[in-house]
PDB file of N, CA and C in Angstrom:
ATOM      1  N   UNK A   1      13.556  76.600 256.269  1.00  0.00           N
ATOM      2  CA  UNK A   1      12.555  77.172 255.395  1.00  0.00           C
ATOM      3  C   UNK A   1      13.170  78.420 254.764  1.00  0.00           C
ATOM      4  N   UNK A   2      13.390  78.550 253.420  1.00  0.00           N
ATOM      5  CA  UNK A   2      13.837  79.618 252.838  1.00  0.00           C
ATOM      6  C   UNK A   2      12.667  81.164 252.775  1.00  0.00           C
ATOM      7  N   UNK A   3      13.657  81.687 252.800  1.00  0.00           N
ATOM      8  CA  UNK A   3      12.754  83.482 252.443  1.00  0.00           C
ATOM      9  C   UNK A   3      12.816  83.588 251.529  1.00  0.00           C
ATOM     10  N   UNK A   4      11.727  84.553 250.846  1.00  0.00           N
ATOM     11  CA  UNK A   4      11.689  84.822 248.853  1.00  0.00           C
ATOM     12  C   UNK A   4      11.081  86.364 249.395  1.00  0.00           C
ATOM     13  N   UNK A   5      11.125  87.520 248.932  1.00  0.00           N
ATOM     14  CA  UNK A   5      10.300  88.328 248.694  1.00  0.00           C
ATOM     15  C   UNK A   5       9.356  88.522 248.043  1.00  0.00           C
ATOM     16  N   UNK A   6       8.775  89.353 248.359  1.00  0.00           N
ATOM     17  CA  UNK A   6       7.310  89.238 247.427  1.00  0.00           C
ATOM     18  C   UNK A   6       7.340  89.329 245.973  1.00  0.00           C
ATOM     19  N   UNK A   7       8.264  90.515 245.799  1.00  0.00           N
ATOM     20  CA  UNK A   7       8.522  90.487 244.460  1.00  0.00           C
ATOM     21  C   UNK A   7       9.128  89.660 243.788  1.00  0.00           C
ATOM     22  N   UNK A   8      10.031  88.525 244.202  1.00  0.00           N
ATOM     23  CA  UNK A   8      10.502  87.528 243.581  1.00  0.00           C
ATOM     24  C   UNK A   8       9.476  86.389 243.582  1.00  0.00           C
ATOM     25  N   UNK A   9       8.716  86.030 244.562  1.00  0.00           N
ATOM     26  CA  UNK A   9       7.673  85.447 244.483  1.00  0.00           C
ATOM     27  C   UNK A   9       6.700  85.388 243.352  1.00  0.00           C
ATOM     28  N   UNK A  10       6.219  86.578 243.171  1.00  0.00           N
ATOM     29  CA  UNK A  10       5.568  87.109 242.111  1.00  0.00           C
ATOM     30  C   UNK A  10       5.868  86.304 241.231  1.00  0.00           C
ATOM     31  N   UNK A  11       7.095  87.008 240.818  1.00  0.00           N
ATOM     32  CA  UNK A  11       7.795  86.307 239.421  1.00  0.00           C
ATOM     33  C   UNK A  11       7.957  84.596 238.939  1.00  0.00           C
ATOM     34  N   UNK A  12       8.042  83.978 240.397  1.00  0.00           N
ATOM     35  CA  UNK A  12       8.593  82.607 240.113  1.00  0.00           C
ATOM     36  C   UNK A  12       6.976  81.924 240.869  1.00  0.00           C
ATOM     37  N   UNK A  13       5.622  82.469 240.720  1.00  0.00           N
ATOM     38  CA  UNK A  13       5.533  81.602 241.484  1.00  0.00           C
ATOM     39  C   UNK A  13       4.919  80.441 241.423  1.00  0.00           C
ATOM     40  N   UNK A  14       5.308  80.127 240.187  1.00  0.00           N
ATOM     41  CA  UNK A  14       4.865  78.501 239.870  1.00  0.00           C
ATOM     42  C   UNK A  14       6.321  77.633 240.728  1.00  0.00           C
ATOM     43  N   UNK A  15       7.350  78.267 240.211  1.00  0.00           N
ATOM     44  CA  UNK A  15       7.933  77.386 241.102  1.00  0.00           C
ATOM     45  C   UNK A  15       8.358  77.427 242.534  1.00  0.00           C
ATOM     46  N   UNK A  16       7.541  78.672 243.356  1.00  0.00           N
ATOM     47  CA  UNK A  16       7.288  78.261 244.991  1.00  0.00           C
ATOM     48  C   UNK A  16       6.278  77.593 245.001  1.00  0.00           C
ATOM     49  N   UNK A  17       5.593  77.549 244.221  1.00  0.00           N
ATOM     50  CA  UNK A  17       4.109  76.402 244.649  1.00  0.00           C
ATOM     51  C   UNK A  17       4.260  74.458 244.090  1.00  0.00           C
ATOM     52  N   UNK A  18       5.242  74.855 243.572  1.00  0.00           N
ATOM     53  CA  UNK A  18       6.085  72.982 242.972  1.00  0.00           C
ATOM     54  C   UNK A  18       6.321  73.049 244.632  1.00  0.00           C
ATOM     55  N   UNK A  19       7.835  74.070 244.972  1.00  0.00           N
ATOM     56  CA  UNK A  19       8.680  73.195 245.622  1.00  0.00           C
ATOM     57  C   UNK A  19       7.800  73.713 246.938  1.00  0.00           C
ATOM     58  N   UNK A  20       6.685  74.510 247.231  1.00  0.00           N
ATOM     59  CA  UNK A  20       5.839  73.834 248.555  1.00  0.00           C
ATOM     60  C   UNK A  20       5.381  72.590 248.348  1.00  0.00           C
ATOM     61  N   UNK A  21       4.559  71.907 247.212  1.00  0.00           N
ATOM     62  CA  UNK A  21       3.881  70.403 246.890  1.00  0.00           C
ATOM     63  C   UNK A  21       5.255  69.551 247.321  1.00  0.00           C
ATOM     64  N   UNK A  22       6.343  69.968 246.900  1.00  0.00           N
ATOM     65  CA  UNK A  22       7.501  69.144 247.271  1.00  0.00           C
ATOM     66  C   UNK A  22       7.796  68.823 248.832  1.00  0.00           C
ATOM     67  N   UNK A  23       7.664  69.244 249.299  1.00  0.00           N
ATOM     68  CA  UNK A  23       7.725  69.720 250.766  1.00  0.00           C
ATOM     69  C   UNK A  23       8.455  70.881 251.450  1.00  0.00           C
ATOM     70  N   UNK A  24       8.904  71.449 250.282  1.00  0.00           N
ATOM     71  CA  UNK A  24       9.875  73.008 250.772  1.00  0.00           C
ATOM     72  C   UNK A  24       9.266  74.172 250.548  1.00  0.00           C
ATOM     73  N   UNK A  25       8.344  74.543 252.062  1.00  0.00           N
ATOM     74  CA  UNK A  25       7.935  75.803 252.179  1.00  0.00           C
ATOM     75  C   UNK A  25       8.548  76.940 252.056  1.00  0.00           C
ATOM     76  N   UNK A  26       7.631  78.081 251.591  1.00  0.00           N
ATOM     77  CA  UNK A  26       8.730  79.180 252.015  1.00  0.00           C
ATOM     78  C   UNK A  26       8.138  80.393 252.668  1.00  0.00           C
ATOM     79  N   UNK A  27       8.671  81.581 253.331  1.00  0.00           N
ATOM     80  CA  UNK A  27       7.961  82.731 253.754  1.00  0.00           C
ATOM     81  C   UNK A  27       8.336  83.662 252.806  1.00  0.00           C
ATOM     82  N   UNK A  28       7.501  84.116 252.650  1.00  0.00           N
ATOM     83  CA  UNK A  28       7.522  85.545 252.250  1.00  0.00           C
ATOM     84  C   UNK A  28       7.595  86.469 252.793  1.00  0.00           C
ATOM     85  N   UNK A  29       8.148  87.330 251.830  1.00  0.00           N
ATOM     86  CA  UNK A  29       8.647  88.768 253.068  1.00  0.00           C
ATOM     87  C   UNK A  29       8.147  90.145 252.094  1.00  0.00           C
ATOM     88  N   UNK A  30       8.023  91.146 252.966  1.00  0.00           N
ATOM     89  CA  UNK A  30       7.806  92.441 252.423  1.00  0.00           C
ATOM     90  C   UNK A  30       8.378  93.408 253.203  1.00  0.00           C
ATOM     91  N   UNK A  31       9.056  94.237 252.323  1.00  0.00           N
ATOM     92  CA  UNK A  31       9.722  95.081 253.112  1.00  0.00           C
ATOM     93  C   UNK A  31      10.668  94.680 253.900  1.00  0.00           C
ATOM     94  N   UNK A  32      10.729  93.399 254.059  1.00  0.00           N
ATOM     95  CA  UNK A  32      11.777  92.691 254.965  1.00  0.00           C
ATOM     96  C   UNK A  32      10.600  92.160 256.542  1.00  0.00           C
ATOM     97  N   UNK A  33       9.627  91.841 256.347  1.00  0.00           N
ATOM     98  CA  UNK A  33       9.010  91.516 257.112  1.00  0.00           C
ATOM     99  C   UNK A  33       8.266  89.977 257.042  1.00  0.00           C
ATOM    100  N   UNK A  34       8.406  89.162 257.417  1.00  0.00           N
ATOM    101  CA  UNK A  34       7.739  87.747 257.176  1.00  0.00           C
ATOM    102  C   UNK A  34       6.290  88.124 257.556  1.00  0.00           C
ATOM    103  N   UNK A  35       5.657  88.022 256.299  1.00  0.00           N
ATOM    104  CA  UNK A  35       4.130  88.260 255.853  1.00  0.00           C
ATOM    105  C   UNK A  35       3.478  86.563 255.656  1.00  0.00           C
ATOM    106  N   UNK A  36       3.766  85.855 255.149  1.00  0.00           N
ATOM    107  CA  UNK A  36       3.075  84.614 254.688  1.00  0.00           C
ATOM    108  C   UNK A  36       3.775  83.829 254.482  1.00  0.00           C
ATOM    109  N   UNK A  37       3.630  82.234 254.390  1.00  0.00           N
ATOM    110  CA  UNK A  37       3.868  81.110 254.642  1.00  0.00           C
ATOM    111  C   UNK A  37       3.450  80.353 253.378  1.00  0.00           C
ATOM    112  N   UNK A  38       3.948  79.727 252.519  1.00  0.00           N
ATOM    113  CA  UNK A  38       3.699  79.082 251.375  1.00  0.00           C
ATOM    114  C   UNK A  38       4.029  77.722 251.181  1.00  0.00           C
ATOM    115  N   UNK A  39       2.496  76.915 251.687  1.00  0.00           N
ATOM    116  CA  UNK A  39       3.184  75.423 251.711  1.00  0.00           C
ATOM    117  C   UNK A  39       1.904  74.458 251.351  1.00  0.00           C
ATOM    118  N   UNK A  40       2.327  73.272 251.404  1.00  0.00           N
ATOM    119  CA  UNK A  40       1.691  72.143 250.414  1.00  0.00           C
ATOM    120  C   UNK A  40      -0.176  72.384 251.564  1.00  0.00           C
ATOM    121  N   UNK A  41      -1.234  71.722 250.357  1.00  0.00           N
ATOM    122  CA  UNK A  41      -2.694  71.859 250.796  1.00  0.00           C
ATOM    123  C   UNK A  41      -2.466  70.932 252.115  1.00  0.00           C
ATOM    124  N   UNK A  42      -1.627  69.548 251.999  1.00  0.00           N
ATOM    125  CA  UNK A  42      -1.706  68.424 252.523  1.00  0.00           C
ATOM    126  C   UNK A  42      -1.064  69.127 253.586  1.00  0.00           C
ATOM    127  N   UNK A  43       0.408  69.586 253.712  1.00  0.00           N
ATOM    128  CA  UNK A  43       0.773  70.226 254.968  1.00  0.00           C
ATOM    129  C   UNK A  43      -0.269  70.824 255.566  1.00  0.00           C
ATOM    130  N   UNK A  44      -0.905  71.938 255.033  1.00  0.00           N
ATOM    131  CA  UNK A  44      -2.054  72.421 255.985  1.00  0.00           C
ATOM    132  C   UNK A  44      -3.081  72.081 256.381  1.00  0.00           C
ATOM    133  N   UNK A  45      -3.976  70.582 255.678  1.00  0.00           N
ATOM    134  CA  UNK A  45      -4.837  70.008 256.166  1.00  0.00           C
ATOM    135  C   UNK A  45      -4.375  68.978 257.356  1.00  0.00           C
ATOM    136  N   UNK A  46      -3.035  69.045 257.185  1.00  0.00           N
ATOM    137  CA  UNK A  46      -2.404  68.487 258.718  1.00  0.00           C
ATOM    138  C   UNK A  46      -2.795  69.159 260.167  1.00  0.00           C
ATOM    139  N   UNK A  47      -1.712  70.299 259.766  1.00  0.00           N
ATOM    140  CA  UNK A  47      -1.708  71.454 260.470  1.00  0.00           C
ATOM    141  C   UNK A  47      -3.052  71.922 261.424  1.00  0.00           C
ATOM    142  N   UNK A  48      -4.071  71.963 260.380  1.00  0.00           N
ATOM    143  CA  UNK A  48      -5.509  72.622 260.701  1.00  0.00           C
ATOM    144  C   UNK A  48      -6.531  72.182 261.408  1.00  0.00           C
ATOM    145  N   UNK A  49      -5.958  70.028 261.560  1.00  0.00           N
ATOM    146  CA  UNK A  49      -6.649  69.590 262.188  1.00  0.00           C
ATOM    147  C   UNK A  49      -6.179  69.021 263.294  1.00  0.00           C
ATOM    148  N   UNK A  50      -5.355  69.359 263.909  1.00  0.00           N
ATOM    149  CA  UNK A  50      -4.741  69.058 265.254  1.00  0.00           C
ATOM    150  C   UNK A  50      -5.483  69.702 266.647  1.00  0.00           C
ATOM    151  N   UNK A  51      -6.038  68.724 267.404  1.00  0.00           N
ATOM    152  CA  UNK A  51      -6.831  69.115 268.041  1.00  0.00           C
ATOM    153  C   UNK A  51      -6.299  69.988 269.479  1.00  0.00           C
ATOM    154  N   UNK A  52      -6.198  71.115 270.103  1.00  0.00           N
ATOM    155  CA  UNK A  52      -5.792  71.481 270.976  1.00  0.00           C
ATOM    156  C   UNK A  52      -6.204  70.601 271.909  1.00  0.00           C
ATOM    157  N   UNK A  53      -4.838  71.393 273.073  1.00  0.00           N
ATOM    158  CA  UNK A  53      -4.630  70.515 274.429  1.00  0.00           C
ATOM    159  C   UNK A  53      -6.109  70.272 275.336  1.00  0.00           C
ATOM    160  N   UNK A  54      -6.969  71.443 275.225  1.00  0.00           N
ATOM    161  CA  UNK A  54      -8.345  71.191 275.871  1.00  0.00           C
ATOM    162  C   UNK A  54      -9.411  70.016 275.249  1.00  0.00           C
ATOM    163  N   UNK A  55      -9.439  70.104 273.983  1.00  0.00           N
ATOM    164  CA  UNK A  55      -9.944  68.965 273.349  1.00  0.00           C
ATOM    165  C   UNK A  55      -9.689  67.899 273.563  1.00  0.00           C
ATOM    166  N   UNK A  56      -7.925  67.451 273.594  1.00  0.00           N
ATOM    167  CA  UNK A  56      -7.588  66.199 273.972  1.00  0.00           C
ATOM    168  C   UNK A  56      -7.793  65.673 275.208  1.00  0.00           C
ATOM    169  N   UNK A  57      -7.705  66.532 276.258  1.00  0.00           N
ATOM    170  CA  UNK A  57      -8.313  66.415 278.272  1.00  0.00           C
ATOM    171  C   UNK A  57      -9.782  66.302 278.051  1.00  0.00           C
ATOM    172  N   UNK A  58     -10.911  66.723 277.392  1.00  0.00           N
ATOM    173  CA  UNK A  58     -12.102  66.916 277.260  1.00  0.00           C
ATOM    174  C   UNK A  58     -12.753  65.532 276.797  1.00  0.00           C
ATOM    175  N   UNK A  59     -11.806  64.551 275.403  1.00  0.00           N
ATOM    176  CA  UNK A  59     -11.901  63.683 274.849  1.00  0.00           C
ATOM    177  C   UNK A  59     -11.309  62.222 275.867  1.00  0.00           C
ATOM    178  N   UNK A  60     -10.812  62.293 277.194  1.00  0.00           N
ATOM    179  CA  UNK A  60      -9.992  61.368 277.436  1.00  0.00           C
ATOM    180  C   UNK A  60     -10.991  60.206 277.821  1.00  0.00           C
ATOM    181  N   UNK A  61     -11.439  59.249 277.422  1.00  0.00           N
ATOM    182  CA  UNK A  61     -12.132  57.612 277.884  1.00  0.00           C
ATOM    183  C   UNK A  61     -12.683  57.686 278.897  1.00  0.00           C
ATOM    184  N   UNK A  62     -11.924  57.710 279.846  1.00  0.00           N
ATOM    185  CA  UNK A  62     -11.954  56.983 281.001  1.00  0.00           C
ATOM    186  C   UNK A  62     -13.041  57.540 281.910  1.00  0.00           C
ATOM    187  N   UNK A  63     -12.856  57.161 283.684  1.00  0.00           N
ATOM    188  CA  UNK A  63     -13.536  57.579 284.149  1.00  0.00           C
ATOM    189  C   UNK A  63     -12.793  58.707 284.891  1.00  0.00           C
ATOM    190  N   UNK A  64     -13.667  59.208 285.875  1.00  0.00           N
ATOM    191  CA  UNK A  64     -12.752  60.130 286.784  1.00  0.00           C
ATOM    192  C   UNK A  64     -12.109  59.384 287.747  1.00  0.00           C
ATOM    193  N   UNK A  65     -12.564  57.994 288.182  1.00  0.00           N
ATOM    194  CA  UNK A  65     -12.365  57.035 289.189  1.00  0.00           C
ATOM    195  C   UNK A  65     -10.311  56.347 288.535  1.00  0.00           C
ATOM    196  N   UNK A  66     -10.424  56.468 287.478  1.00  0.00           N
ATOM    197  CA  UNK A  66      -8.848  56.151 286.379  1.00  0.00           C
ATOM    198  C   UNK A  66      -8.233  56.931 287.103  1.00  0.00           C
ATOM    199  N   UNK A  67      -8.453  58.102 287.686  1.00  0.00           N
ATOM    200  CA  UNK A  67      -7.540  59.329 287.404  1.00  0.00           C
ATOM    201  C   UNK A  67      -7.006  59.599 289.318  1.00  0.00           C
ATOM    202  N   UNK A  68      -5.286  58.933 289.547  1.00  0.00           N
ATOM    203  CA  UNK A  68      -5.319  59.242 290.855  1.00  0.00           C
ATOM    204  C   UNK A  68      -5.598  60.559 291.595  1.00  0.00           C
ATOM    205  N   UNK A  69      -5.610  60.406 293.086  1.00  0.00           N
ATOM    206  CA  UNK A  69      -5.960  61.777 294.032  1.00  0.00           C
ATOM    207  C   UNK A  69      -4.537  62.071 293.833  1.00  0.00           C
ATOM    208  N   UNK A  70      -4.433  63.456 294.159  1.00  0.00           N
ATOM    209  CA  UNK A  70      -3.393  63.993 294.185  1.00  0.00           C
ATOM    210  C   UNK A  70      -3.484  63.939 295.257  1.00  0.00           C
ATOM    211  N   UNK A  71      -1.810  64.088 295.736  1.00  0.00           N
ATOM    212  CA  UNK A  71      -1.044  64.033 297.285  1.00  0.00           C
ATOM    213  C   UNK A  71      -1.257  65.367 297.595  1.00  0.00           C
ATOM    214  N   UNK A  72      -1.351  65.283 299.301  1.00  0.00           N
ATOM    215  CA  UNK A  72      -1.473  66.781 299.862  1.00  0.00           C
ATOM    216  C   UNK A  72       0.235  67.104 300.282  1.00  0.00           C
ATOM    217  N   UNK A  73       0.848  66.151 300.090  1.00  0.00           N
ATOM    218  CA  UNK A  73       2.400  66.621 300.285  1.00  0.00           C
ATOM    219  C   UNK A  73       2.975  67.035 299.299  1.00  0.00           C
ATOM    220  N   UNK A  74       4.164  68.144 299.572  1.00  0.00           N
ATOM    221  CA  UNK A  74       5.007  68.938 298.703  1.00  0.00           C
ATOM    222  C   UNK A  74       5.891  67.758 298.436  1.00  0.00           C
ATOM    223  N   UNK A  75       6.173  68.091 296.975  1.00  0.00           N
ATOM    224  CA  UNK A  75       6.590  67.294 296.124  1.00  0.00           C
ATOM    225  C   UNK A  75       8.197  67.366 296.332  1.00  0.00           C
ATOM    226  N   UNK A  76       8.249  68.571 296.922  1.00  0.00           N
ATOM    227  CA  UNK A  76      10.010  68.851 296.936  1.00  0.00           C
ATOM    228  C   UNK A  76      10.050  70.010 298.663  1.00  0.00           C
ATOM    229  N   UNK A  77      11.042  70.153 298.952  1.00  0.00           N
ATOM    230  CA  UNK A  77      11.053  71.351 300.383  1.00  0.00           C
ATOM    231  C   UNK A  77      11.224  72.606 299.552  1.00  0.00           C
ATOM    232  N   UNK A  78      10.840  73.807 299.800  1.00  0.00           N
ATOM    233  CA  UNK A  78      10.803  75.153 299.592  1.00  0.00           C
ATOM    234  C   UNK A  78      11.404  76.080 300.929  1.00  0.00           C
ATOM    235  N   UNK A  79      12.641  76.288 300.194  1.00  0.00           N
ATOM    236  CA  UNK A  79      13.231  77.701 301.228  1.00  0.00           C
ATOM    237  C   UNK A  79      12.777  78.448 300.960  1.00  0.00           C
ATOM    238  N   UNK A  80      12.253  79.137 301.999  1.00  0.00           N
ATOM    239  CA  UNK A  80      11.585  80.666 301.826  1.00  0.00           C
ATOM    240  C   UNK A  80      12.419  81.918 302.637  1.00  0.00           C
TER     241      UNK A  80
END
């Protein structure tokens, strides 16, 4: 992902907003600091709807009866 500054941004930024639709994001910087992220609507309606890890455990089918007991034995020996 390329860097542009803001002020070059400014200037060009019809063509950071082509080559985000293209698929080549870019950050922006100020001062030398990565401030923002410039990329396609479709990339971010990706992005935005990815459901976190609790959602996906929350969403799972099955029953609880699917889901084995865990062992009361250590999985490995521990030197202490």
């Amino acid at each position: 992902m390329r860097e542009i500054q803001l002020k070059d941004a400014k200037a060009t930024l019809s063509a950071v907003v082509d080559q985000a639709v293209r698929g080549n994001p870019a950050i922006i910087t100020r001062h030398g600091k990565k401030e923002v992220v410039v990329l396609s609507f479709e990339e971010y309606e990706k992005l935005s709807h990815v459901p976190s890890l609790g959602r996906l455990l929350a969403s799972f089918p099955g029953d609880e009866s699917d889901i084995p007991s865990r062992s009361s034995k250590p999985s490995r020996t521990v030197d202490l």
